[in-house]
N, C-alpha and C. Protein backbone atom coordinates (compact mmCIF):
# COMPACT_ATOMS: atom_id res chain seq x y z
N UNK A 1 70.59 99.93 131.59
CA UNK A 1 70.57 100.45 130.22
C UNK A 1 71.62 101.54 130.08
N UNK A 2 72.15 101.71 128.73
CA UNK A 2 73.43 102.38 128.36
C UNK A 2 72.90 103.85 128.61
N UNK A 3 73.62 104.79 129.40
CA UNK A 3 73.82 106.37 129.46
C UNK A 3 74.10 107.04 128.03
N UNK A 4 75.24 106.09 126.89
CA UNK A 4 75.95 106.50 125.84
C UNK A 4 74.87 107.05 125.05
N UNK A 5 75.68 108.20 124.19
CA UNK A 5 74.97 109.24 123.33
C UNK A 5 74.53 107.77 122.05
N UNK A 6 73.16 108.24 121.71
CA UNK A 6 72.62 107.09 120.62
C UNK A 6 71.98 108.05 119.28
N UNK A 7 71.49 107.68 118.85
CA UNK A 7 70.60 108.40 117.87
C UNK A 7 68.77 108.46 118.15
N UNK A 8 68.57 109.47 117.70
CA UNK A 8 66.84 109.58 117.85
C UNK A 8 66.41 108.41 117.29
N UNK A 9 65.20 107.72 118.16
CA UNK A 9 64.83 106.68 117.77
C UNK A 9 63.96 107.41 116.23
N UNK A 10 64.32 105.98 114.64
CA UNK A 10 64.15 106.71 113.62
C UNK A 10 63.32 105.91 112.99
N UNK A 11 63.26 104.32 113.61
CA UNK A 11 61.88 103.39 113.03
C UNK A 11 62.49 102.88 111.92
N UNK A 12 63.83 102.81 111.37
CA UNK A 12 64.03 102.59 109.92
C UNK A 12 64.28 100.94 109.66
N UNK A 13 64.34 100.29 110.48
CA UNK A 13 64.43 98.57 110.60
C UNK A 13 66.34 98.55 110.54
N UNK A 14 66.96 100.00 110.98
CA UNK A 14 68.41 99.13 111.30
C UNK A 14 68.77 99.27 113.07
N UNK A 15 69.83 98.61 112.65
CA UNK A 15 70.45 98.53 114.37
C UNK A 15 72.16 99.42 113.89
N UNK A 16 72.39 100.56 113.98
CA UNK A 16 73.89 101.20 113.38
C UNK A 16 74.54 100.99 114.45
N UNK A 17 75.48 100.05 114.51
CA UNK A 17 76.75 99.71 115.26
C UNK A 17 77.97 100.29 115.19
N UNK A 18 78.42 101.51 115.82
CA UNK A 18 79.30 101.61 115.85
C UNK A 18 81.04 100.90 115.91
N UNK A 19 81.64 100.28 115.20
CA UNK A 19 83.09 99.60 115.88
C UNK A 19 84.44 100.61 116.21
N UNK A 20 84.89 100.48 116.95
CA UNK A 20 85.88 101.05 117.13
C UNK A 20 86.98 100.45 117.94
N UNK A 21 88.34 101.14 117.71
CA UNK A 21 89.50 100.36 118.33
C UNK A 21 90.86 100.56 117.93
N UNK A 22 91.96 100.77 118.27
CA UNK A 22 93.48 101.36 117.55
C UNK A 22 93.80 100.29 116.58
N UNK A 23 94.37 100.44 115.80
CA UNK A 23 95.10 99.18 115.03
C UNK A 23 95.67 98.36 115.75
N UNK A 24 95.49 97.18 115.08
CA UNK A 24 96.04 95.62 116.11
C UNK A 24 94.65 95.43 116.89
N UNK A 25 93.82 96.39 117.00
CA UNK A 25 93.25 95.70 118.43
C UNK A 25 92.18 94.71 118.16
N UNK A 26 91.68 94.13 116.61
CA UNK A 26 91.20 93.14 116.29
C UNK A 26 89.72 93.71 115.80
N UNK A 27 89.54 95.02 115.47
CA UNK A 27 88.24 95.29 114.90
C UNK A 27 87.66 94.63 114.03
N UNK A 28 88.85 94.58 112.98
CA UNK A 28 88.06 94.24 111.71
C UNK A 28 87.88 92.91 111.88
N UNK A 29 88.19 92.00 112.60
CA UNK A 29 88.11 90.43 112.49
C UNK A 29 86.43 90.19 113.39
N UNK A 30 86.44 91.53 114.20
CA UNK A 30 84.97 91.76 114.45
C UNK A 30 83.48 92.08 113.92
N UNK A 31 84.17 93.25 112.91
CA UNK A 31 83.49 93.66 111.48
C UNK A 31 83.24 91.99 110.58
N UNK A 32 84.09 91.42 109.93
CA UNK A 32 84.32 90.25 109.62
C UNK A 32 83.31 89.23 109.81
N UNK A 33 83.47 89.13 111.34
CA UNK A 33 82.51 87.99 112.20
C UNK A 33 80.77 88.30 111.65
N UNK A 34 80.54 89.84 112.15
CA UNK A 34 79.52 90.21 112.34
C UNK A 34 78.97 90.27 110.51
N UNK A 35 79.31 90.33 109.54
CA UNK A 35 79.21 90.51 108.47
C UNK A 35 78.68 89.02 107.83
N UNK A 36 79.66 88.05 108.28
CA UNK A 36 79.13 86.71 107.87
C UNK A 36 77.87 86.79 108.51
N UNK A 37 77.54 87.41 109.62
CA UNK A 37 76.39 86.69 110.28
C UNK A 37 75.18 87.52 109.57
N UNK A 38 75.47 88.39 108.58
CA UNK A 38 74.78 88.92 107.90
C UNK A 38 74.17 90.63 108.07
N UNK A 39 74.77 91.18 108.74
CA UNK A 39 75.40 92.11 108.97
C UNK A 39 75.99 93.10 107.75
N UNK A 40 75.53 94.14 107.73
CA UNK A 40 76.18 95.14 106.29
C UNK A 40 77.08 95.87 107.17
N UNK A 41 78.93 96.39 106.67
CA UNK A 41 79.88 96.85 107.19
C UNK A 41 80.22 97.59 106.17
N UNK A 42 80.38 98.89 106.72
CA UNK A 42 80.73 100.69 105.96
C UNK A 42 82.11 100.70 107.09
N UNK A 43 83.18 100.39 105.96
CA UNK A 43 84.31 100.29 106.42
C UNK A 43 84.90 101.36 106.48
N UNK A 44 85.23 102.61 107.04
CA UNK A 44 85.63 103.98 106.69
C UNK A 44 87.09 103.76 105.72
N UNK A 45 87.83 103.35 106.41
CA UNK A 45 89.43 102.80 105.57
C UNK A 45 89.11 102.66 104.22
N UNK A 46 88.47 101.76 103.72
CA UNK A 46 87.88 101.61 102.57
C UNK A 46 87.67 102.65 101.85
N UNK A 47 86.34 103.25 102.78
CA UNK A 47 86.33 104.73 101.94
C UNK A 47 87.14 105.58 101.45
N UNK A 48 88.20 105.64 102.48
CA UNK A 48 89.16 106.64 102.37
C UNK A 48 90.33 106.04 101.60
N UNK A 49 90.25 104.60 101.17
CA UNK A 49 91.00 104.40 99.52
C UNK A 49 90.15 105.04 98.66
N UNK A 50 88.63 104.51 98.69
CA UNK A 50 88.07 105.12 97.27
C UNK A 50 88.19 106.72 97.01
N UNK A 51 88.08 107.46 98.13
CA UNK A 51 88.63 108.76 98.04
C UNK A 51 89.58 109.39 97.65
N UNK A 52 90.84 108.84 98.40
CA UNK A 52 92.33 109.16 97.60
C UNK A 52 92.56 108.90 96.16
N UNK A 53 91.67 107.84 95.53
CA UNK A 53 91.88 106.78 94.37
C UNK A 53 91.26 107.53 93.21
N UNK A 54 89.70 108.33 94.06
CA UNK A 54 89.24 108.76 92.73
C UNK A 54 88.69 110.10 92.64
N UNK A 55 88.37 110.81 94.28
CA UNK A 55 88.00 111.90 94.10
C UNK A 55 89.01 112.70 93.05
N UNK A 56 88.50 113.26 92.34
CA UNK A 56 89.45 114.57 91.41
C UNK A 56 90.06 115.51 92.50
N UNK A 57 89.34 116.08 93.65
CA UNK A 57 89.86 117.22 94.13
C UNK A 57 91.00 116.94 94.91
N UNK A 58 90.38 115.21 95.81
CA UNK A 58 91.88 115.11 96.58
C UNK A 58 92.92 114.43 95.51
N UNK A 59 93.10 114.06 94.10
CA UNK A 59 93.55 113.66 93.51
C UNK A 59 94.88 114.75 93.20
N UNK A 60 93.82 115.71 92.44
CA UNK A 60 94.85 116.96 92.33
C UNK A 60 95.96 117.81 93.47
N UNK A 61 95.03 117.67 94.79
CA UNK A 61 95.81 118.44 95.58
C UNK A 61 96.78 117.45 96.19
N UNK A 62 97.11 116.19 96.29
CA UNK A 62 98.15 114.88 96.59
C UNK A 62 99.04 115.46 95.49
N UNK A 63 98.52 115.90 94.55
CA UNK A 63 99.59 115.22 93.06
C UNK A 63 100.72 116.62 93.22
N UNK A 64 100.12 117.87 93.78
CA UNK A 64 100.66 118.68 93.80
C UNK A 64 101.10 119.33 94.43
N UNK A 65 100.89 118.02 96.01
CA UNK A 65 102.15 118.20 97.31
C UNK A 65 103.18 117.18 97.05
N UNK A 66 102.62 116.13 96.93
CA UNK A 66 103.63 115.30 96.45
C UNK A 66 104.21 114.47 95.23
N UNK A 67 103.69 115.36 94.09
CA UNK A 67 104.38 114.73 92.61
C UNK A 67 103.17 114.27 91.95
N UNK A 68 103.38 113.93 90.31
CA UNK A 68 102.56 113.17 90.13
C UNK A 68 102.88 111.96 90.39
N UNK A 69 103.97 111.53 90.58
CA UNK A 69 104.51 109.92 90.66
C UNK A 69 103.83 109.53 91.71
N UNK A 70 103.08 110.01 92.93
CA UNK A 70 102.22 109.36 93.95
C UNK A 70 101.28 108.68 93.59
N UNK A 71 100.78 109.23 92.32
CA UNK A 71 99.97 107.90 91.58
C UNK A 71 100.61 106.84 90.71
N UNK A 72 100.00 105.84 90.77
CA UNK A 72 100.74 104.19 90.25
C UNK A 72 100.32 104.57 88.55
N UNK A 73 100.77 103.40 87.72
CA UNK A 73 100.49 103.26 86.59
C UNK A 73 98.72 103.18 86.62
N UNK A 74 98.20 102.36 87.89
CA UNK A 74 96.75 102.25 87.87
C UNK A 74 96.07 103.12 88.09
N UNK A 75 96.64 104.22 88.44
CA UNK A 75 95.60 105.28 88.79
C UNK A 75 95.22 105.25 90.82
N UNK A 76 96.35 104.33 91.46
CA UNK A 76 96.28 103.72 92.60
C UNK A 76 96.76 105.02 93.59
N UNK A 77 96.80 105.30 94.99
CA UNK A 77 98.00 106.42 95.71
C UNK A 77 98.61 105.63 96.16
N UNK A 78 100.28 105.82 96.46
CA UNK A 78 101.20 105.37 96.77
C UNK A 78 100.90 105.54 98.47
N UNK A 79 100.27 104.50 98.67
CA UNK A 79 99.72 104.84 100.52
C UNK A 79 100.92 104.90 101.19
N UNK A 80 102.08 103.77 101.12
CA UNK A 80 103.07 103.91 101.77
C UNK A 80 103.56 105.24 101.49
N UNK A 81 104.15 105.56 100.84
CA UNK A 81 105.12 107.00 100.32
C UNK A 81 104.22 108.12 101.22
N UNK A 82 102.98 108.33 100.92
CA UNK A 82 102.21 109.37 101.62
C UNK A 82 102.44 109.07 103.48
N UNK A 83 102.25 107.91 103.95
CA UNK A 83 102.22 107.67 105.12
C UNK A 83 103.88 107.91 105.88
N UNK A 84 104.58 107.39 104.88
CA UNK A 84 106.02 108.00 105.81
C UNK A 84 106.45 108.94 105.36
N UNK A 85 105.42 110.16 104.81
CA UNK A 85 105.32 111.87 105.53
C UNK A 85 104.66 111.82 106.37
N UNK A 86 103.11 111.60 106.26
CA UNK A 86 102.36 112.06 107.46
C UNK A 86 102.51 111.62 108.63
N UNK A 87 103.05 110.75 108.91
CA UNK A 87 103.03 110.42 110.30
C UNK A 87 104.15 110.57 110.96
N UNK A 88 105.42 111.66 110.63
CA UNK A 88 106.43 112.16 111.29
C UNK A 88 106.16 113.65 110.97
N UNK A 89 105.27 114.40 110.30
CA UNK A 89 104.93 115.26 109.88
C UNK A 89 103.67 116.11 109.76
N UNK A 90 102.88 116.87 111.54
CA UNK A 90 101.84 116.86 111.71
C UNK A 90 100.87 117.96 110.74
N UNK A 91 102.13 118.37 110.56
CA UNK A 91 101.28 119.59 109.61
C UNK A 91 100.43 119.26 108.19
N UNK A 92 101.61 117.66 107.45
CA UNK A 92 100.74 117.04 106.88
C UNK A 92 100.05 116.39 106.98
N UNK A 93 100.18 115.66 107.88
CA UNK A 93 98.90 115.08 108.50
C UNK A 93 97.09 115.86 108.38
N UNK A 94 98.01 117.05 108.74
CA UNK A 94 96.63 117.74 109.13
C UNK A 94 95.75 118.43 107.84
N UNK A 95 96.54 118.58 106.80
CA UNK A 95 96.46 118.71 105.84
C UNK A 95 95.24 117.35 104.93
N UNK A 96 96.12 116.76 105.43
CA UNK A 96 95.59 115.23 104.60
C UNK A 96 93.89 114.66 105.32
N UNK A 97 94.20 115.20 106.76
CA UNK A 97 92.87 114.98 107.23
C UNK A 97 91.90 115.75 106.74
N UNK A 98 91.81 117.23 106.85
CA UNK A 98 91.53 117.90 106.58
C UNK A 98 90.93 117.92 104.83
N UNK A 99 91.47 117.25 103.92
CA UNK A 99 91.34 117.08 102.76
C UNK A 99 90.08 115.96 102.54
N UNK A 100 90.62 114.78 103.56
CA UNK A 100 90.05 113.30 103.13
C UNK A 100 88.94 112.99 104.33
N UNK A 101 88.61 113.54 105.61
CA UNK A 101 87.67 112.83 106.59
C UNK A 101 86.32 113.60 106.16
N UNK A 102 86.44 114.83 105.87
CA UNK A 102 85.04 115.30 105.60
C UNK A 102 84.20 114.84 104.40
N UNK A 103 85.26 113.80 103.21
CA UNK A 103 84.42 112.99 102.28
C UNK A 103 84.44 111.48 102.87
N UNK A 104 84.96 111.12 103.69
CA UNK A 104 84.85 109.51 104.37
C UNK A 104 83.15 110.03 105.11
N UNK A 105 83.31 111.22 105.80
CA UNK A 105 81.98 111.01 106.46
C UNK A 105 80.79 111.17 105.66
N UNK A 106 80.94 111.97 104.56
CA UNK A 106 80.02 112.19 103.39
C UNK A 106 79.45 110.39 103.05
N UNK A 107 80.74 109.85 102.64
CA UNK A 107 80.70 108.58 102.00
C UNK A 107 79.99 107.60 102.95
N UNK A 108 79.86 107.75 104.48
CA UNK A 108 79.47 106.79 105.46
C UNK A 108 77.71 107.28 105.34
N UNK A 109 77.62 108.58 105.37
CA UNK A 109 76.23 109.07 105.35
C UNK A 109 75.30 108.58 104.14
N UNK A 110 76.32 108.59 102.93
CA UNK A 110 75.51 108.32 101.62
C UNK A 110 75.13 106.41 101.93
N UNK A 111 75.95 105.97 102.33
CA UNK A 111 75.75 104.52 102.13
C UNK A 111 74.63 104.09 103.41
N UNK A 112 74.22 104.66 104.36
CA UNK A 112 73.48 104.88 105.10
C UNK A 112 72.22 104.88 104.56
N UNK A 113 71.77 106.31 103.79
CA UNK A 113 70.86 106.42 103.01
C UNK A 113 70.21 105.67 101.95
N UNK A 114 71.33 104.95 101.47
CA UNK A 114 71.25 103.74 100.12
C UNK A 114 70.72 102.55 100.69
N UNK A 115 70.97 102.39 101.78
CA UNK A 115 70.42 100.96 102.64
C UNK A 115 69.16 101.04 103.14
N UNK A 116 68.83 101.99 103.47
CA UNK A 116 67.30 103.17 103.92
C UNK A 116 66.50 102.69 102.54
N UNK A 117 67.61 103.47 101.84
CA UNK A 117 66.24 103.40 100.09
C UNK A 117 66.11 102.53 99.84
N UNK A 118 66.92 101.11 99.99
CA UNK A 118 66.83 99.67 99.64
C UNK A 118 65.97 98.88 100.44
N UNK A 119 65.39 99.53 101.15
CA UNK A 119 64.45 99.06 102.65
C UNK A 119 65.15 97.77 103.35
N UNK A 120 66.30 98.37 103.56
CA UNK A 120 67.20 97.27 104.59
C UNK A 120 66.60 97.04 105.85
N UNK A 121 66.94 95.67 106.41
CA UNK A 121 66.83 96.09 108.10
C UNK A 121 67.86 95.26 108.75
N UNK A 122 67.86 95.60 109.90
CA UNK A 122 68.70 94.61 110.57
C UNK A 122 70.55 95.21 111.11
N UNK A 123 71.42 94.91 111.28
CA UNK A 123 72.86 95.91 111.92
C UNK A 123 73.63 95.56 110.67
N UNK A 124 73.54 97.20 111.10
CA UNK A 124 75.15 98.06 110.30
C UNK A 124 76.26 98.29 110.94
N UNK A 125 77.04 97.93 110.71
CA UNK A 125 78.53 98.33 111.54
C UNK A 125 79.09 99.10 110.70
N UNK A 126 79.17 100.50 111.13
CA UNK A 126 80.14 101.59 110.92
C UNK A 126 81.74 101.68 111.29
N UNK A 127 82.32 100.54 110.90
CA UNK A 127 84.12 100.51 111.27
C UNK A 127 85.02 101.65 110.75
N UNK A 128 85.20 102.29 112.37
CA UNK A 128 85.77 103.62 111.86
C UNK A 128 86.57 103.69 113.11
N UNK A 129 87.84 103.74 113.38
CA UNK A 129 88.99 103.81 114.21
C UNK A 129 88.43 105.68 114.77
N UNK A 130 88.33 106.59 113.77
CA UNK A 130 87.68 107.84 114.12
C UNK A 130 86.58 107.98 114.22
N UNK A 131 85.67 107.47 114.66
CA UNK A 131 84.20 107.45 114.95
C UNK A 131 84.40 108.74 116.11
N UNK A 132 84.86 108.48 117.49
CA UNK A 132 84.46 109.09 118.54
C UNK A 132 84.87 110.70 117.84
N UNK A 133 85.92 110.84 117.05
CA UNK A 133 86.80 112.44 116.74
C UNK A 133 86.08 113.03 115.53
N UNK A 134 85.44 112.62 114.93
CA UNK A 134 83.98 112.50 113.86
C UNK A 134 82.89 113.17 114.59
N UNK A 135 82.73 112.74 116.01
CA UNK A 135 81.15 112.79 116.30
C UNK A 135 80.05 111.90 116.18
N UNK A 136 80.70 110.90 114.92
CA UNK A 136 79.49 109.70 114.69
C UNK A 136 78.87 109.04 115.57
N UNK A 137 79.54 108.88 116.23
CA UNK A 137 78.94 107.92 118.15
C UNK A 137 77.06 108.42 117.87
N UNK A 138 77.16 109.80 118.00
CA UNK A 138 75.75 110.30 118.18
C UNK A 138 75.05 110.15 116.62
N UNK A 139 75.24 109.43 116.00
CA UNK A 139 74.37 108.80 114.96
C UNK A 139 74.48 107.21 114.69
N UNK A 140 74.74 106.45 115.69
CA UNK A 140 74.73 105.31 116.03
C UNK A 140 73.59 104.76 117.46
N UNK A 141 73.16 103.96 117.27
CA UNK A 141 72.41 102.84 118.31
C UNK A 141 72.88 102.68 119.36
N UNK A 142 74.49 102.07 119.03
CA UNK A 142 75.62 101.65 119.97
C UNK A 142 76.58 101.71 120.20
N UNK A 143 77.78 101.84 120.41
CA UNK A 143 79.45 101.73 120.22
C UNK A 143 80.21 100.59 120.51
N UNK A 144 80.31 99.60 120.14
CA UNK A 144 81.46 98.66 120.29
C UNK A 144 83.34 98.55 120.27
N UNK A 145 84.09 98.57 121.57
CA UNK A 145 85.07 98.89 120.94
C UNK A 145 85.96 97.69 121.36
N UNK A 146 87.06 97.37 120.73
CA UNK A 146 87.93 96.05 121.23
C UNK A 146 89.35 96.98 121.32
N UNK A 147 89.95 96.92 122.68
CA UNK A 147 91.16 96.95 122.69
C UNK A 147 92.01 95.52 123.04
N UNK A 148 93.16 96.04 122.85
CA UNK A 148 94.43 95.21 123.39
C UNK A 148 95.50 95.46 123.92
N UNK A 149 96.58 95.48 124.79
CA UNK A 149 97.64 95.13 125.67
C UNK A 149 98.43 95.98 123.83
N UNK A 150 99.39 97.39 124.45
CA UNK A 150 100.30 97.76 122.75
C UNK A 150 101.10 96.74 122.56
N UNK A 151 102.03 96.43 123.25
CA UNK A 151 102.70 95.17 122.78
C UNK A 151 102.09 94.29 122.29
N UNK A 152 100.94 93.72 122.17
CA UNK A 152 100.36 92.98 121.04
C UNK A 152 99.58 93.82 120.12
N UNK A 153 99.31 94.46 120.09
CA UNK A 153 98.67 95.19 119.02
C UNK A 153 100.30 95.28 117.78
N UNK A 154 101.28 96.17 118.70
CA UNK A 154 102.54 96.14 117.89
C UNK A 154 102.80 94.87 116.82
N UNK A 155 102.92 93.73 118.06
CA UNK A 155 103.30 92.58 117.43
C UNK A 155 102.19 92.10 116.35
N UNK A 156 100.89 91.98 116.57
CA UNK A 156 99.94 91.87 115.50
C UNK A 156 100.09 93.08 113.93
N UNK A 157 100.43 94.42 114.31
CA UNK A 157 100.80 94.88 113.26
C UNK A 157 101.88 94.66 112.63
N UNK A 158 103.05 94.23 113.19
CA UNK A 158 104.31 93.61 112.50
C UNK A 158 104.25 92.37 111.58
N UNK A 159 103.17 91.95 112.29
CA UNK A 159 103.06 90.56 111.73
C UNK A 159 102.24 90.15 110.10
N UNK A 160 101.42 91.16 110.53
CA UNK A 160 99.92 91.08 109.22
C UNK A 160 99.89 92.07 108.60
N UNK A 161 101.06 93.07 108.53
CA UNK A 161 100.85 94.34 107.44
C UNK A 161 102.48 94.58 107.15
N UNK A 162 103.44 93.79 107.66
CA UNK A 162 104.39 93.83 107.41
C UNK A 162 105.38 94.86 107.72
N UNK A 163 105.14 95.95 108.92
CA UNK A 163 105.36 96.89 109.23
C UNK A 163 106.79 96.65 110.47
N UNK A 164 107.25 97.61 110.29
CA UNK A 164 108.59 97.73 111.35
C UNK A 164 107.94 98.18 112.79
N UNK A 165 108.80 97.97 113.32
CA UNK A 165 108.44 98.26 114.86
C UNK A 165 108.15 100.03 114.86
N UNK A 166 108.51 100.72 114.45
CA UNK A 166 109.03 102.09 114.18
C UNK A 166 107.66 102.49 113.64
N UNK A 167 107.79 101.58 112.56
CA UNK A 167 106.27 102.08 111.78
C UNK A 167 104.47 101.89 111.90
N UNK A 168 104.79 100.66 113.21
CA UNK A 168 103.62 100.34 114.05
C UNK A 168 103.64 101.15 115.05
N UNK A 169 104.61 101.81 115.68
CA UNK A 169 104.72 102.69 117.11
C UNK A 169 103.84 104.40 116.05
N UNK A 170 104.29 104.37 115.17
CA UNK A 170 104.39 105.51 114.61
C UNK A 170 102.40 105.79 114.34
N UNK A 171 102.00 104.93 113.92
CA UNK A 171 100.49 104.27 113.54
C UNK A 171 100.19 104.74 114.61
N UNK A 172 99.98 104.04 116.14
CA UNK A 172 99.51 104.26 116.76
C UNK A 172 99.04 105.36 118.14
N UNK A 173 100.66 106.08 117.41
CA UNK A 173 100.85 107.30 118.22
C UNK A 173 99.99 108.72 117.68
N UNK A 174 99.44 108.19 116.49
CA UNK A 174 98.52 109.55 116.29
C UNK A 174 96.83 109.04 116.38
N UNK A 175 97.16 107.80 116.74
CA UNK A 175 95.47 107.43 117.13
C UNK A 175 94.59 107.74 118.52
N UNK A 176 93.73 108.08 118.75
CA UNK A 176 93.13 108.47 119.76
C UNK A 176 93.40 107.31 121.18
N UNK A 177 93.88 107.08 122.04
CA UNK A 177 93.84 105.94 122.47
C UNK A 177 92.64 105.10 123.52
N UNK A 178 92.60 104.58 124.11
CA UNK A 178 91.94 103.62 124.46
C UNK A 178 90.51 104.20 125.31
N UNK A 179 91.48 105.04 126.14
CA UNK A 179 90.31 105.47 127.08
C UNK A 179 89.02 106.77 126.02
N UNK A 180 89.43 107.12 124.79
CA UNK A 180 88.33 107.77 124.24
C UNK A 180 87.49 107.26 123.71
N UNK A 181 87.81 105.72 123.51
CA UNK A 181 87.17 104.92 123.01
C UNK A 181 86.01 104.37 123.88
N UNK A 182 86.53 104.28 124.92
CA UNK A 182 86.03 103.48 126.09
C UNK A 182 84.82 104.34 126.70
N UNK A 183 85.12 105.52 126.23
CA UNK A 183 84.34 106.67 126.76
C UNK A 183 82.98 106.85 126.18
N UNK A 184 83.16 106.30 124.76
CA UNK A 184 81.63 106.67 124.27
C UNK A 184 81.14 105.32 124.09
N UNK A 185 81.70 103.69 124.26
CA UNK A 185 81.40 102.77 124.11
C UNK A 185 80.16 102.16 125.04
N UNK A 186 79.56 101.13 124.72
CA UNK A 186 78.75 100.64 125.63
C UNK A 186 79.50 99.95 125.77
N UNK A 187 79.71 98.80 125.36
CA UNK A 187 80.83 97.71 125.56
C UNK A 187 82.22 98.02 125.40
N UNK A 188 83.31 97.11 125.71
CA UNK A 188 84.41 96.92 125.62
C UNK A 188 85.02 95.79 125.55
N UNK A 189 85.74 95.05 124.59
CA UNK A 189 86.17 93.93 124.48
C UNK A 189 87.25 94.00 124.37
N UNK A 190 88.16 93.13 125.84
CA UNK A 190 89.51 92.81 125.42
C UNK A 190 89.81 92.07 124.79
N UNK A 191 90.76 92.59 123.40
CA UNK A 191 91.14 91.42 122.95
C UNK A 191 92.65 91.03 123.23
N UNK A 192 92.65 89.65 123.82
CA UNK A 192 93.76 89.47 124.41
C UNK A 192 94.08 87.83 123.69
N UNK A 193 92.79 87.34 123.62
CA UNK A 193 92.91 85.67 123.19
C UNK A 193 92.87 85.64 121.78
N UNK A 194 92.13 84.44 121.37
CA UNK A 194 92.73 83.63 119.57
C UNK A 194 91.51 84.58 119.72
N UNK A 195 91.15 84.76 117.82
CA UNK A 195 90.33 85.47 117.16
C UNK A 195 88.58 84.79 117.31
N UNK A 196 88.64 83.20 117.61
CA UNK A 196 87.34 82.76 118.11
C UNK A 196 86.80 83.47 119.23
N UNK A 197 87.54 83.46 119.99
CA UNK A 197 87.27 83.96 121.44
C UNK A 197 86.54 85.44 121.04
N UNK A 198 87.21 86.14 120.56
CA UNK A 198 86.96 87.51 120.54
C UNK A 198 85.73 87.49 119.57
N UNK A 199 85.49 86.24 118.26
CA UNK A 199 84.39 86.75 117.64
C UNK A 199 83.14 86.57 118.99
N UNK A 200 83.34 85.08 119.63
CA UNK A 200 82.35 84.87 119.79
C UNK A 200 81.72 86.09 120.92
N UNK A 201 82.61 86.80 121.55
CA UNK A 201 82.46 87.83 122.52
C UNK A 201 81.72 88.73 121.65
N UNK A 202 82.07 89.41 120.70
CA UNK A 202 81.40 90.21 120.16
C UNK A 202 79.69 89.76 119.36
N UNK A 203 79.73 88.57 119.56
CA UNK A 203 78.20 88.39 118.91
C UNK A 203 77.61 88.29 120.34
N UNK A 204 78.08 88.00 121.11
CA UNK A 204 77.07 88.09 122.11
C UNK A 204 76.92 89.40 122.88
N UNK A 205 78.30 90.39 122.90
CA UNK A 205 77.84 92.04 123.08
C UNK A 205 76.82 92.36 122.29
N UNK A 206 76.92 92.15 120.79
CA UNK A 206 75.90 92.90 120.27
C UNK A 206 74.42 92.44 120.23
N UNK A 207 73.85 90.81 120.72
CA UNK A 207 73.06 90.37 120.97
C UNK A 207 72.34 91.23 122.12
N UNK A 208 73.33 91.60 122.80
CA UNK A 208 72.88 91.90 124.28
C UNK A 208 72.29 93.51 123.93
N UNK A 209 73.41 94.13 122.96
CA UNK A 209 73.07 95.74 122.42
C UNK A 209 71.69 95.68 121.90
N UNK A 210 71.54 94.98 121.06
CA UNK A 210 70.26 95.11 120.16
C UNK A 210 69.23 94.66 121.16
N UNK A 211 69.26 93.74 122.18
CA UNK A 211 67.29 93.57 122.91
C UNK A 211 67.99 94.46 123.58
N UNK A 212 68.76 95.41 124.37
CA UNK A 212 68.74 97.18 124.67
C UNK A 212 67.75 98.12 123.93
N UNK A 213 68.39 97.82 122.88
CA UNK A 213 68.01 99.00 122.02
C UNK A 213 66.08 98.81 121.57
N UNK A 214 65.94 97.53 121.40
CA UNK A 214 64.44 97.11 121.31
C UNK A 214 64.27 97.52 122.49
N UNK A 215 64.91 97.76 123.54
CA UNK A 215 63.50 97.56 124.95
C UNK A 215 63.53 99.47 125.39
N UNK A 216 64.15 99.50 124.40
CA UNK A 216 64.52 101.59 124.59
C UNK A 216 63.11 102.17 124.45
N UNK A 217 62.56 103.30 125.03
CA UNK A 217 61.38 104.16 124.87
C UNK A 217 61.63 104.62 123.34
N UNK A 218 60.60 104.15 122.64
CA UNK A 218 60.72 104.93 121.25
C UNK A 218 61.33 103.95 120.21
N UNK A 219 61.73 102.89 120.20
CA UNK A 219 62.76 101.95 119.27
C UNK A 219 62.17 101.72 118.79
């Protein structure tokens, strides 16, 4: 049985799955898998569009580091334009974190609660590349993480987001890398093969997570 930090057993009928993993390394096609299988997924990324998109506060303070033109005709943020500052530029970076992770985690907690009040049961996957630098690990069941070999991660980001070599090296150089992941994970999945391979790996990690977590003192 897993050593990894979990949450107090809470009786609420979920199983909170942590995902984690650098870009390229095939999370979300994991998130994905596990979702068809019926599975609810609190995508942090996500969040942190709806945040940039609509909070007022980070709205105003974007508009008035970097223009109002960072917003689209839609009311959208110019993600690219913002991203090739921050990521040659740690100070904005830090800025931008500092602005936007303490409402992604707000936003992961509220949707938590909403599934509680809806008398959900059954796994949540929390897909959050920053889970372990968050702290969230310790309000999760489990941790799942998938890495990959950088040269394919690279090449998978070049490929499916349309990114330069420069601008996938650049991505991944401010991400936590592998071994912090590995650190709070129960599992670890390489992903090295086609995307079957890797789903079917991950339904059977988390098969294996969840009668864990049932056979835990207190579950």
């Amino acid at each position: 049985m897993s050593t990894r930090a979990r949450r107090a057993p809470a009786g609420d009928g979920l199983f909170i799955l942590g995902l984690i993993g650098r870009a390229g390394s095939g999370k979300t096609t994991v998130a994905r898998a596990l979702e068809r299988d019926g599975a609810w997924v609190i995508e942090a990324d996500a969040l942190g569009h709806e945040v940039t998109d609509h909070d007022p506060e980070v709205r105003a303070a974007l508009t008035a580091e970097y223009g109002a033109e960072v917003y689209g005709a839609e009311g959208r943020l110019d993600r690219p334009r913002v991203a090739a500052r921050v990521f040659h530029d740690p100070a904005a970076r830090a800025r931008l974190d500092r602005l936007v992770h303490p409402r992604i985690i707000a936003r992961i907690g509220e949707a938590l609660d909403r599934l509680r009040a809806a008398g959900r049961q059954g796994v949540v996957v929390i897909e959050a590349a920053l889970l372990p630098r968050w702290g969230l690990e310790r309000g999760c069941d489990a941790v799942l993480a998938v890495t990959a070999p950088e040269p394919m991660r690279i090449e998978r980001l070049m490929r499916r987001r349309n990114w330069s070599e420069s601008e996938a090296r650049a991505r991944l150089a401010v991400q936590d890398d592998d071994r912090v992941h590995e650190a709070v994970a129960y599992v670890t999945i390489d992903n090295r093969g086609d995307p079957e391979t890797l789903e079917s790996r991950a339904r059977d990690a988390v098969a294996r997570l969840r009668a864990e977590h049932a056979a835990a003192p207190g579950a």
